[in-house]
C-alpha atoms as a PDB file:
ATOM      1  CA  UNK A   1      82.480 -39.729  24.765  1.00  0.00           C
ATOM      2  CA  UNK A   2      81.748 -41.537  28.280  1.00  0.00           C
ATOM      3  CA  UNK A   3      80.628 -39.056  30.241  1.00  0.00           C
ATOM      4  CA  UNK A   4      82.563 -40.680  33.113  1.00  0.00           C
ATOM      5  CA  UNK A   5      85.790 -39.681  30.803  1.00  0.00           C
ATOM      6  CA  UNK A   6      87.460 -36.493  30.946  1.00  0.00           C
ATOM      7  CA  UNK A   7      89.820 -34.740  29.127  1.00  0.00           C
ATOM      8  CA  UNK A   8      92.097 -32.433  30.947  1.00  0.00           C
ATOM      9  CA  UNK A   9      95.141 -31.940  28.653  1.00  0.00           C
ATOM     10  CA  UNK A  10      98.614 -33.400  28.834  1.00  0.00           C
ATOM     11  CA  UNK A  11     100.397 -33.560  31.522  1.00  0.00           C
ATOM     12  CA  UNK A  12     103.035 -31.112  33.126  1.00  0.00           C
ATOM     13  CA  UNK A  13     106.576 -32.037  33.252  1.00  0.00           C
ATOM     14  CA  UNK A  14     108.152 -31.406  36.321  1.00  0.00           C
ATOM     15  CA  UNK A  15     111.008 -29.683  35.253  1.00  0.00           C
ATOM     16  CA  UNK A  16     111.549 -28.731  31.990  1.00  0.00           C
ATOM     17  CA  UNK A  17     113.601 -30.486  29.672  1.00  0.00           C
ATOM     18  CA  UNK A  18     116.764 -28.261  28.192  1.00  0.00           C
ATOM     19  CA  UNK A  19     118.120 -30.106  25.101  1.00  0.00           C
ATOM     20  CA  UNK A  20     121.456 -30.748  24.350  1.00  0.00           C
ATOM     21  CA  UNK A  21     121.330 -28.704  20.851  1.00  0.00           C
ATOM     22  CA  UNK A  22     124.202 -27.803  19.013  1.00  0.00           C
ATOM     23  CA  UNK A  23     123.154 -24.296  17.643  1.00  0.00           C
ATOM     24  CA  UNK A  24     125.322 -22.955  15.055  1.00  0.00           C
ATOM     25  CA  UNK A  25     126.746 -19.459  16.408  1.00  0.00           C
ATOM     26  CA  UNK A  26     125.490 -21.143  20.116  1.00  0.00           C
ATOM     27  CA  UNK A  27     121.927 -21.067  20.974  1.00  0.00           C
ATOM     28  CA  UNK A  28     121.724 -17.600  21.952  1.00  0.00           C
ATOM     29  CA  UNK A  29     122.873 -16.667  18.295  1.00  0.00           C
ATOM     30  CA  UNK A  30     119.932 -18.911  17.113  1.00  0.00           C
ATOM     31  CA  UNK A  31     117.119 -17.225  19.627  1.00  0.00           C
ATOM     32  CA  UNK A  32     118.753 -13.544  18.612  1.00  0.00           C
ATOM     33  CA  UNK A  33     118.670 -13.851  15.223  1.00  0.00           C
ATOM     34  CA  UNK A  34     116.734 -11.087  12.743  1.00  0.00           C
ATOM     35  CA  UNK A  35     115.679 -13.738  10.034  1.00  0.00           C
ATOM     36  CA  UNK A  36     112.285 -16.061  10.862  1.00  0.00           C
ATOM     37  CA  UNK A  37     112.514 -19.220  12.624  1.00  0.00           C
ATOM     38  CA  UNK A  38     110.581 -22.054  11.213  1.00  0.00           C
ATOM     39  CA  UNK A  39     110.730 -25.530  12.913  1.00  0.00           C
ATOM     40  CA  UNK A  40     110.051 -28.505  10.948  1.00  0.00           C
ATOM     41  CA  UNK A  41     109.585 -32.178  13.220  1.00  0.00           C
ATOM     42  CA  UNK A  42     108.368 -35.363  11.634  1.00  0.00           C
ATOM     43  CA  UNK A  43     107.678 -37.092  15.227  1.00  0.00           C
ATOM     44  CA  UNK A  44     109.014 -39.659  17.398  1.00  0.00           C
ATOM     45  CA  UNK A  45     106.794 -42.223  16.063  1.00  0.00           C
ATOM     46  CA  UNK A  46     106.107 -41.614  12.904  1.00  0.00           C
ATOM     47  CA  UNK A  47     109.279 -41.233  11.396  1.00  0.00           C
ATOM     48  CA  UNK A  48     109.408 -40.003   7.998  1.00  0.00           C
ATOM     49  CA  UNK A  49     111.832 -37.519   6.549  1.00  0.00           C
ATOM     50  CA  UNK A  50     109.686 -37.280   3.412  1.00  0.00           C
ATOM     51  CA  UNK A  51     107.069 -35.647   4.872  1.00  0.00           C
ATOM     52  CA  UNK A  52     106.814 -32.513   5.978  1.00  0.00           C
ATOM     53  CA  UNK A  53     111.203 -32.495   6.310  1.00  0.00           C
ATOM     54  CA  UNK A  54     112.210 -32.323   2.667  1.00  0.00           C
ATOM     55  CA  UNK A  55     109.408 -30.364   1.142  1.00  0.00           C
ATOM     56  CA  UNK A  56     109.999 -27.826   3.738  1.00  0.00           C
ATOM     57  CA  UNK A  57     113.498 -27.513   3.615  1.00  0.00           C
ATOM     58  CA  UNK A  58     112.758 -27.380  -0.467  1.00  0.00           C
ATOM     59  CA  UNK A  59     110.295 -24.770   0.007  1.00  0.00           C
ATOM     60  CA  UNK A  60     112.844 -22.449   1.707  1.00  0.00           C
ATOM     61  CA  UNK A  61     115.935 -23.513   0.488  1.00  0.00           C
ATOM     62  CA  UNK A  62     116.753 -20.036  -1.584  1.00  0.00           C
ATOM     63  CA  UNK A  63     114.919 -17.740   1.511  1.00  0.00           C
ATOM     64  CA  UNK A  64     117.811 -15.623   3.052  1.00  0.00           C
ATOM     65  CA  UNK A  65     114.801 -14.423   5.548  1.00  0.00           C
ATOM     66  CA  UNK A  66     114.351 -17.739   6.825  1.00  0.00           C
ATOM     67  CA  UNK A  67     116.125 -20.241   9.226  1.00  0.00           C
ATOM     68  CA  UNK A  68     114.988 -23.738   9.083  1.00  0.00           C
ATOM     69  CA  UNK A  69     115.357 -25.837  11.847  1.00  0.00           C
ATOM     70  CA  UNK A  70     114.786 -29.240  11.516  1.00  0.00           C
ATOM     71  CA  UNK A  71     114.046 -31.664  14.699  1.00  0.00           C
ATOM     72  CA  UNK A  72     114.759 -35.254  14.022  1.00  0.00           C
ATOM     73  CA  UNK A  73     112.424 -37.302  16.496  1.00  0.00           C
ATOM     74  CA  UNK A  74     114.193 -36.193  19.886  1.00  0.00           C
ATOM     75  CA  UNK A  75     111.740 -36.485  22.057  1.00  0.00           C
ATOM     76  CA  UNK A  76     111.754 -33.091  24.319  1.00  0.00           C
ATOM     77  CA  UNK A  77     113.694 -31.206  21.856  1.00  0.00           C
ATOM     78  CA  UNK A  78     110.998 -28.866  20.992  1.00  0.00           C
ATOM     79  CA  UNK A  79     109.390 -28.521  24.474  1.00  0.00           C
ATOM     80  CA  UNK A  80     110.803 -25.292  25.811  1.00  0.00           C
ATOM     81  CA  UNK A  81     113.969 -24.620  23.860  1.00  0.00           C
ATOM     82  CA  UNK A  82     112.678 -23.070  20.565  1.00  0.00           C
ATOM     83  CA  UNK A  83     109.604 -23.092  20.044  1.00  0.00           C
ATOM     84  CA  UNK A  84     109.146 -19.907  22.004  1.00  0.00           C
ATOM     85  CA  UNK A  85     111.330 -18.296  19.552  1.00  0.00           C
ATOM     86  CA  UNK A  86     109.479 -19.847  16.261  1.00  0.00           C
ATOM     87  CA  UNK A  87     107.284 -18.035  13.656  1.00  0.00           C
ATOM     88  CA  UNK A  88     105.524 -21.592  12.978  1.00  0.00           C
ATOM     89  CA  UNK A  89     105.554 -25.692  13.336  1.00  0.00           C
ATOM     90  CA  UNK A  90     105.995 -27.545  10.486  1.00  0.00           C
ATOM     91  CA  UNK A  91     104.883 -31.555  11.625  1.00  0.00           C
ATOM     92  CA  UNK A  92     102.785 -34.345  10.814  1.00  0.00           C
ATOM     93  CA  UNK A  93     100.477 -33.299  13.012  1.00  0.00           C
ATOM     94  CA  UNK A  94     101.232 -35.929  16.186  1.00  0.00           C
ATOM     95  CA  UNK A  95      99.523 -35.018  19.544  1.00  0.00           C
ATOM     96  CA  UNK A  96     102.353 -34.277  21.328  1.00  0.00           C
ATOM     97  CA  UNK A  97     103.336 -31.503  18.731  1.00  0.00           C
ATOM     98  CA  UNK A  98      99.930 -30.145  19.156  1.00  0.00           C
ATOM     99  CA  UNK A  99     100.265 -29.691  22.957  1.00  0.00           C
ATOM    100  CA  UNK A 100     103.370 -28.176  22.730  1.00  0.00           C
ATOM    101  CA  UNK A 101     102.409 -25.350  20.321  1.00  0.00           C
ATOM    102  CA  UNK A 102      99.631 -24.932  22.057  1.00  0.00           C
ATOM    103  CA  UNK A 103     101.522 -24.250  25.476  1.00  0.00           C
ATOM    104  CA  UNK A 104     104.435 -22.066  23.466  1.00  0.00           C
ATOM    105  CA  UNK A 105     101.511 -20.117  21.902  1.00  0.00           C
ATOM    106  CA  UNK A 106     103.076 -21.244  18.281  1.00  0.00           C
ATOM    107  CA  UNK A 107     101.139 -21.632  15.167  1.00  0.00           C
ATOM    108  CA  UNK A 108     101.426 -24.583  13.130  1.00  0.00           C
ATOM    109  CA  UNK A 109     101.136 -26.235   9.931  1.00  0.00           C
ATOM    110  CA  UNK A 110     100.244 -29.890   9.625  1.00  0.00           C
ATOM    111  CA  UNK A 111     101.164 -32.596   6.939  1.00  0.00           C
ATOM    112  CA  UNK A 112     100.021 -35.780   8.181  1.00  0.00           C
ATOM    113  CA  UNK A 113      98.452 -39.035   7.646  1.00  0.00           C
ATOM    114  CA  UNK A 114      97.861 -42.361   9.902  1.00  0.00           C
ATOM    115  CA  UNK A 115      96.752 -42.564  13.648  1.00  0.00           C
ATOM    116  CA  UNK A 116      95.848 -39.254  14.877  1.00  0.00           C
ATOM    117  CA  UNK A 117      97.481 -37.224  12.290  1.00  0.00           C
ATOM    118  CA  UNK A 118      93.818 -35.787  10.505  1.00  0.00           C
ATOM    119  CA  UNK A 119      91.958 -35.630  14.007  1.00  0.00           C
ATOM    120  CA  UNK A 120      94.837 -33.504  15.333  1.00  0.00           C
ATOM    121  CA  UNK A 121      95.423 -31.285  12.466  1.00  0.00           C
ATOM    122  CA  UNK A 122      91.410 -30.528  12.272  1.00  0.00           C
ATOM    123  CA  UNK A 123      91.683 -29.603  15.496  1.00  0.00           C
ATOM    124  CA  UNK A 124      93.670 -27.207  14.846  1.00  0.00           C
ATOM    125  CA  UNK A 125      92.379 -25.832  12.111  1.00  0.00           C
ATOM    126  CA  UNK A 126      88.926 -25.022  14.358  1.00  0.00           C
ATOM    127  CA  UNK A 127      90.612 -23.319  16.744  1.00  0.00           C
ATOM    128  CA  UNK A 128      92.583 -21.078  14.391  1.00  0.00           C
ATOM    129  CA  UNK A 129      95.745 -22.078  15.710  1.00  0.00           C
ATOM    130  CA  UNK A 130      96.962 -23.802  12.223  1.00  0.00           C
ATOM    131  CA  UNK A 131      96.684 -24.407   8.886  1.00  0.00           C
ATOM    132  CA  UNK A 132      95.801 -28.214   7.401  1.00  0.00           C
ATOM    133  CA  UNK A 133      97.164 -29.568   4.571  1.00  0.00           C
ATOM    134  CA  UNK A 134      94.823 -32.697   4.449  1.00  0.00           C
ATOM    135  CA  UNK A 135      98.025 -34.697   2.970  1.00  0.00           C
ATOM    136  CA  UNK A 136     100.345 -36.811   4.386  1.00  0.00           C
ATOM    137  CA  UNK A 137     102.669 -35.714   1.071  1.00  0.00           C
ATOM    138  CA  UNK A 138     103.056 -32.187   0.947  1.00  0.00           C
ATOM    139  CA  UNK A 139     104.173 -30.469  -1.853  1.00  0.00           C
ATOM    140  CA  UNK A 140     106.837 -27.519  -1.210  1.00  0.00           C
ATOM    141  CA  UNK A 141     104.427 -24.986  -3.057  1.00  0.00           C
ATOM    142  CA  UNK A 142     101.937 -25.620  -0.369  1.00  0.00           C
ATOM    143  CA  UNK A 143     104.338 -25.818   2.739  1.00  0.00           C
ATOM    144  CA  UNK A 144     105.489 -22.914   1.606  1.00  0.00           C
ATOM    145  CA  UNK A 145     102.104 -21.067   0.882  1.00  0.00           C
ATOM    146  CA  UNK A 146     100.819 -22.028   4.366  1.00  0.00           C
ATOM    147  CA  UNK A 147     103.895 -21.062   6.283  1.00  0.00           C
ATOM    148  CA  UNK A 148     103.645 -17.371   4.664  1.00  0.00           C
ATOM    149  CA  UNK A 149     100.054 -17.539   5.445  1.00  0.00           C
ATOM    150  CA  UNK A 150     100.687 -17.963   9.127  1.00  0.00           C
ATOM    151  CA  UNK A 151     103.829 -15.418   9.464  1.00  0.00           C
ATOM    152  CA  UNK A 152     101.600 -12.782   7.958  1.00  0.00           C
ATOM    153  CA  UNK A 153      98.166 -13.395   9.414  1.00  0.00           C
ATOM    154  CA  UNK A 154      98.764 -12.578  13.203  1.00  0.00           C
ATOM    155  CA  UNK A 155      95.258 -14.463  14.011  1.00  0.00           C
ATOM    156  CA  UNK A 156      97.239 -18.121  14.522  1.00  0.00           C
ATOM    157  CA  UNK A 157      99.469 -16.511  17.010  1.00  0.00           C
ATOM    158  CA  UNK A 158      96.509 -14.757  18.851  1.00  0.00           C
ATOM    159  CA  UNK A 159      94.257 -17.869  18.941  1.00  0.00           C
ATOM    160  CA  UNK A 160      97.031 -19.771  19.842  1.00  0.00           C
ATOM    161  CA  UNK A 161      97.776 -17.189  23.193  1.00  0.00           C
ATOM    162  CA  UNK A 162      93.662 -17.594  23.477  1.00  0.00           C
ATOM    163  CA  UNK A 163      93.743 -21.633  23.809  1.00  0.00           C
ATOM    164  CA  UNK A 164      96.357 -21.598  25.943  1.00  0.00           C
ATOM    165  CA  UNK A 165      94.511 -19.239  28.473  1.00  0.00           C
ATOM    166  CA  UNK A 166      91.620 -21.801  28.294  1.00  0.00           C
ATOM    167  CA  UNK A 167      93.903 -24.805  29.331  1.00  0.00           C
ATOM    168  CA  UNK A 168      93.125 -27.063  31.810  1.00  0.00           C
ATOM    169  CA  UNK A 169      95.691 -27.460  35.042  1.00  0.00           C
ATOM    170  CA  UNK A 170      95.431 -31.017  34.547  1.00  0.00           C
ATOM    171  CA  UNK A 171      96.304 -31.850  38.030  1.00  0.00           C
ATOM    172  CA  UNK A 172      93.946 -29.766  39.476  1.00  0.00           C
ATOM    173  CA  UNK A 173      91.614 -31.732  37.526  1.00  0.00           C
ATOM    174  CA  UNK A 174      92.255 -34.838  38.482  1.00  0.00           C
ATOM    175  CA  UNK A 175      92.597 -33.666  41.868  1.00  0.00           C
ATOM    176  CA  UNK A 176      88.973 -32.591  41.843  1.00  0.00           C
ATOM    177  CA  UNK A 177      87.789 -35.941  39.863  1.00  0.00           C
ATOM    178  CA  UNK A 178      89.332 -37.842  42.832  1.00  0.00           C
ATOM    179  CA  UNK A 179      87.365 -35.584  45.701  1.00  0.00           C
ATOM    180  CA  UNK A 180      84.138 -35.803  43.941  1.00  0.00           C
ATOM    181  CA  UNK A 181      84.708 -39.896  43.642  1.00  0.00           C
ATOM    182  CA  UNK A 182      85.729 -39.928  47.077  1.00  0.00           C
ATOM    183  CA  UNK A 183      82.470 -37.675  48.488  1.00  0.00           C
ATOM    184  CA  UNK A 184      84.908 -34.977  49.225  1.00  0.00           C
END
Protein backbone atom coordinates (compact mmCIF):
# COMPACT_ATOMS: atom_id res chain seq x y z
CA UNK A 1 0.00 0.00 0.00
CA UNK A 2 1.02 3.83 -0.69
CA UNK A 3 2.08 4.93 2.30
CA UNK A 4 0.39 8.26 1.48
CA UNK A 5 -3.00 5.98 1.62
CA UNK A 6 -4.86 5.33 4.64
CA UNK A 7 -7.41 3.24 5.69
CA UNK A 8 -9.74 4.48 8.31
CA UNK A 9 -12.91 2.34 7.99
CA UNK A 10 -16.28 3.16 6.48
CA UNK A 11 -17.91 5.89 7.02
CA UNK A 12 -20.61 6.91 9.70
CA UNK A 13 -24.08 7.52 8.69
CA UNK A 14 -25.54 10.38 10.10
CA UNK A 15 -28.54 9.06 11.31
CA UNK A 16 -29.31 5.70 11.26
CA UNK A 17 -31.36 4.12 8.82
CA UNK A 18 -34.72 2.28 10.38
CA UNK A 19 -36.11 -0.07 7.67
CA UNK A 20 -39.43 -0.39 6.69
CA UNK A 21 -39.61 -4.32 7.65
CA UNK A 22 -42.62 -6.15 7.86
CA UNK A 23 -41.86 -8.52 10.87
CA UNK A 24 -44.24 -11.23 11.31
CA UNK A 25 -45.81 -10.84 14.98
CA UNK A 26 -44.27 -6.89 14.49
CA UNK A 27 -40.68 -6.33 14.97
CA UNK A 28 -40.64 -6.39 18.58
CA UNK A 29 -42.03 -10.07 18.37
CA UNK A 30 -39.02 -10.76 16.02
CA UNK A 31 -36.19 -9.02 18.48
CA UNK A 32 -38.10 -10.92 21.64
CA UNK A 33 -38.17 -14.09 20.38
CA UNK A 34 -36.53 -17.37 22.40
CA UNK A 35 -35.45 -19.28 19.14
CA UNK A 36 -31.88 -18.05 17.31
CA UNK A 37 -31.82 -15.46 14.78
CA UNK A 38 -29.79 -16.13 11.75
CA UNK A 39 -29.64 -13.51 8.90
CA UNK A 40 -28.87 -14.59 5.52
CA UNK A 41 -28.06 -11.41 2.68
CA UNK A 42 -26.73 -12.11 -0.77
CA UNK A 43 -25.76 -8.22 -1.36
CA UNK A 44 -26.82 -5.33 -3.26
CA UNK A 45 -24.51 -6.03 -5.99
CA UNK A 46 -24.02 -9.27 -6.28
CA UNK A 47 -27.28 -10.61 -6.49
CA UNK A 48 -27.66 -14.20 -6.30
CA UNK A 49 -30.30 -16.13 -4.44
CA UNK A 50 -28.33 -19.35 -5.01
CA UNK A 51 -25.75 -18.58 -2.91
CA UNK A 52 -25.64 -18.43 0.41
CA UNK A 53 -30.00 -17.83 0.33
CA UNK A 54 -31.20 -21.30 -0.60
CA UNK A 55 -28.60 -23.49 0.97
CA UNK A 56 -29.22 -21.69 4.11
CA UNK A 57 -32.73 -21.66 4.22
CA UNK A 58 -32.21 -25.66 3.21
CA UNK A 59 -29.89 -26.10 5.96
CA UNK A 60 -32.49 -24.97 8.55
CA UNK A 61 -35.57 -25.63 7.04
CA UNK A 62 -36.70 -28.54 9.74
CA UNK A 63 -34.87 -26.35 12.90
CA UNK A 64 -37.80 -25.29 15.24
CA UNK A 65 -34.76 -23.43 17.24
CA UNK A 66 -34.04 -21.30 14.45
CA UNK A 67 -35.53 -18.18 12.66
CA UNK A 68 -34.18 -17.40 9.33
CA UNK A 69 -34.28 -14.14 8.09
CA UNK A 70 -33.52 -13.53 4.77
CA UNK A 71 -32.47 -9.85 3.39
CA UNK A 72 -32.99 -9.43 -0.27
CA UNK A 73 -30.41 -6.64 -1.42
CA UNK A 74 -32.08 -3.59 0.53
CA UNK A 75 -29.50 -1.59 0.99
CA UNK A 76 -29.62 -0.39 4.88
CA UNK A 77 -31.79 -3.15 5.89
CA UNK A 78 -29.29 -4.82 8.01
CA UNK A 79 -27.54 -1.69 9.41
CA UNK A 80 -29.08 -1.23 12.82
CA UNK A 81 -32.38 -3.08 12.76
CA UNK A 82 -31.35 -6.76 13.36
CA UNK A 83 -28.31 -7.45 13.33
CA UNK A 84 -27.96 -6.51 16.96
CA UNK A 85 -30.36 -9.17 17.70
CA UNK A 86 -28.58 -12.00 15.36
CA UNK A 87 -26.63 -15.15 16.45
CA UNK A 88 -24.69 -14.90 12.93
CA UNK A 89 -24.45 -13.40 9.11
CA UNK A 90 -24.91 -15.57 6.50
CA UNK A 91 -23.50 -13.42 3.04
CA UNK A 92 -21.27 -13.54 0.23
CA UNK A 93 -18.93 -11.89 1.96
CA UNK A 94 -19.36 -8.06 0.32
CA UNK A 95 -17.54 -5.21 2.23
CA UNK A 96 -20.32 -3.53 3.32
CA UNK A 97 -21.60 -6.74 5.19
CA UNK A 98 -18.27 -6.94 6.77
CA UNK A 99 -18.45 -3.41 8.27
CA UNK A 100 -21.65 -3.85 9.52
CA UNK A 101 -20.99 -7.02 11.58
CA UNK A 102 -18.16 -5.66 12.60
CA UNK A 103 -19.91 -2.45 14.15
CA UNK A 104 -23.05 -4.81 15.53
CA UNK A 105 -20.34 -7.05 17.08
CA UNK A 106 -22.01 -10.09 14.89
CA UNK A 107 -20.21 -13.08 13.72
CA UNK A 108 -20.41 -14.18 10.30
CA UNK A 109 -20.18 -16.79 7.81
CA UNK A 110 -19.07 -16.11 4.27
CA UNK A 111 -19.96 -17.85 0.87
CA UNK A 112 -18.56 -15.84 -1.77
CA UNK A 113 -16.81 -15.53 -4.97
CA UNK A 114 -15.90 -12.47 -7.48
CA UNK A 115 -14.60 -8.90 -6.55
CA UNK A 116 -13.85 -8.72 -2.99
CA UNK A 117 -15.73 -11.66 -1.86
CA UNK A 118 -12.26 -14.02 -0.83
CA UNK A 119 -10.24 -10.83 0.41
CA UNK A 120 -13.18 -9.98 2.69
CA UNK A 121 -14.04 -13.31 3.97
CA UNK A 122 -10.10 -13.97 4.82
CA UNK A 123 -10.27 -11.13 6.62
CA UNK A 124 -12.43 -12.30 8.63
CA UNK A 125 -11.37 -15.39 9.22
CA UNK A 126 -7.86 -13.70 10.80
CA UNK A 127 -9.53 -11.79 13.04
CA UNK A 128 -11.75 -14.54 14.42
CA UNK A 129 -14.78 -12.79 13.69
CA UNK A 130 -16.05 -15.56 10.99
CA UNK A 131 -15.91 -18.60 9.47
CA UNK A 132 -14.86 -19.00 5.44
CA UNK A 133 -16.28 -21.24 3.27
CA UNK A 134 -13.75 -20.62 0.35
CA UNK A 135 -16.89 -21.26 -2.14
CA UNK A 136 -19.00 -19.16 -3.86
CA UNK A 137 -21.55 -22.49 -3.86
CA UNK A 138 -22.16 -23.58 -0.54
CA UNK A 139 -23.52 -26.67 0.25
CA UNK A 140 -26.33 -26.72 3.13
CA UNK A 141 -24.18 -29.36 5.14
CA UNK A 142 -21.53 -26.77 5.42
CA UNK A 143 -23.75 -23.58 6.01
CA UNK A 144 -25.14 -25.41 8.41
CA UNK A 145 -21.91 -26.85 10.13
CA UNK A 146 -20.40 -23.33 10.26
CA UNK A 147 -23.43 -21.57 11.59
CA UNK A 148 -23.49 -24.18 14.67
CA UNK A 149 -19.87 -23.62 14.90
CA UNK A 150 -20.29 -19.93 15.52
CA UNK A 151 -23.56 -20.12 17.91
CA UNK A 152 -21.58 -22.46 20.10
CA UNK A 153 -18.05 -21.12 20.09
CA UNK A 154 -18.50 -17.68 21.93
CA UNK A 155 -14.85 -16.60 20.52
CA UNK A 156 -16.57 -14.95 17.07
CA UNK A 157 -18.77 -12.88 19.22
CA UNK A 158 -15.84 -11.81 21.56
CA UNK A 159 -13.40 -10.99 18.71
CA UNK A 160 -16.00 -9.41 17.03
CA UNK A 161 -16.74 -6.88 20.42
CA UNK A 162 -12.60 -6.77 20.30
CA UNK A 163 -12.41 -5.30 16.53
CA UNK A 164 -14.91 -3.10 17.05
CA UNK A 165 -13.09 -1.46 20.12
CA UNK A 166 -10.06 -1.10 17.75
CA UNK A 167 -12.09 0.89 15.07
CA UNK A 168 -11.05 3.85 13.65
CA UNK A 169 -13.43 7.23 14.08
CA UNK A 170 -12.97 7.74 10.54
CA UNK A 171 -13.61 11.37 10.70
CA UNK A 172 -11.32 12.01 13.22
CA UNK A 173 -8.97 10.55 10.89
CA UNK A 174 -9.37 12.38 8.16
CA UNK A 175 -9.61 15.31 10.23
CA UNK A 176 -6.07 14.75 11.42
CA UNK A 177 -4.78 13.72 7.70
CA UNK A 178 -6.05 17.20 6.66
CA UNK A 179 -4.09 19.18 9.74
CA UNK A 180 -0.95 17.35 9.17
CA UNK A 181 -1.27 18.26 5.14
CA UNK A 182 -2.12 21.62 6.05
CA UNK A 183 1.06 22.12 8.76
CA UNK A 184 -1.50 22.22 11.44
Amino acid sequence: MQPTLYFVGDYPRATVIRSRILWPGGRRSLINATKKIITVSQGSVAANFNSPIIPAMIAFKVRSDVLVVVALGKKGLLCHDLLPHCKVLVTNGGYGAFQHTISNRTPLVIAGAGEEKPEVAARAKWVDIGINLRTGSPKPEEVRTAVEEIVNNGKYRVSGSELEEERYNPIEEVRKSIDELAGG
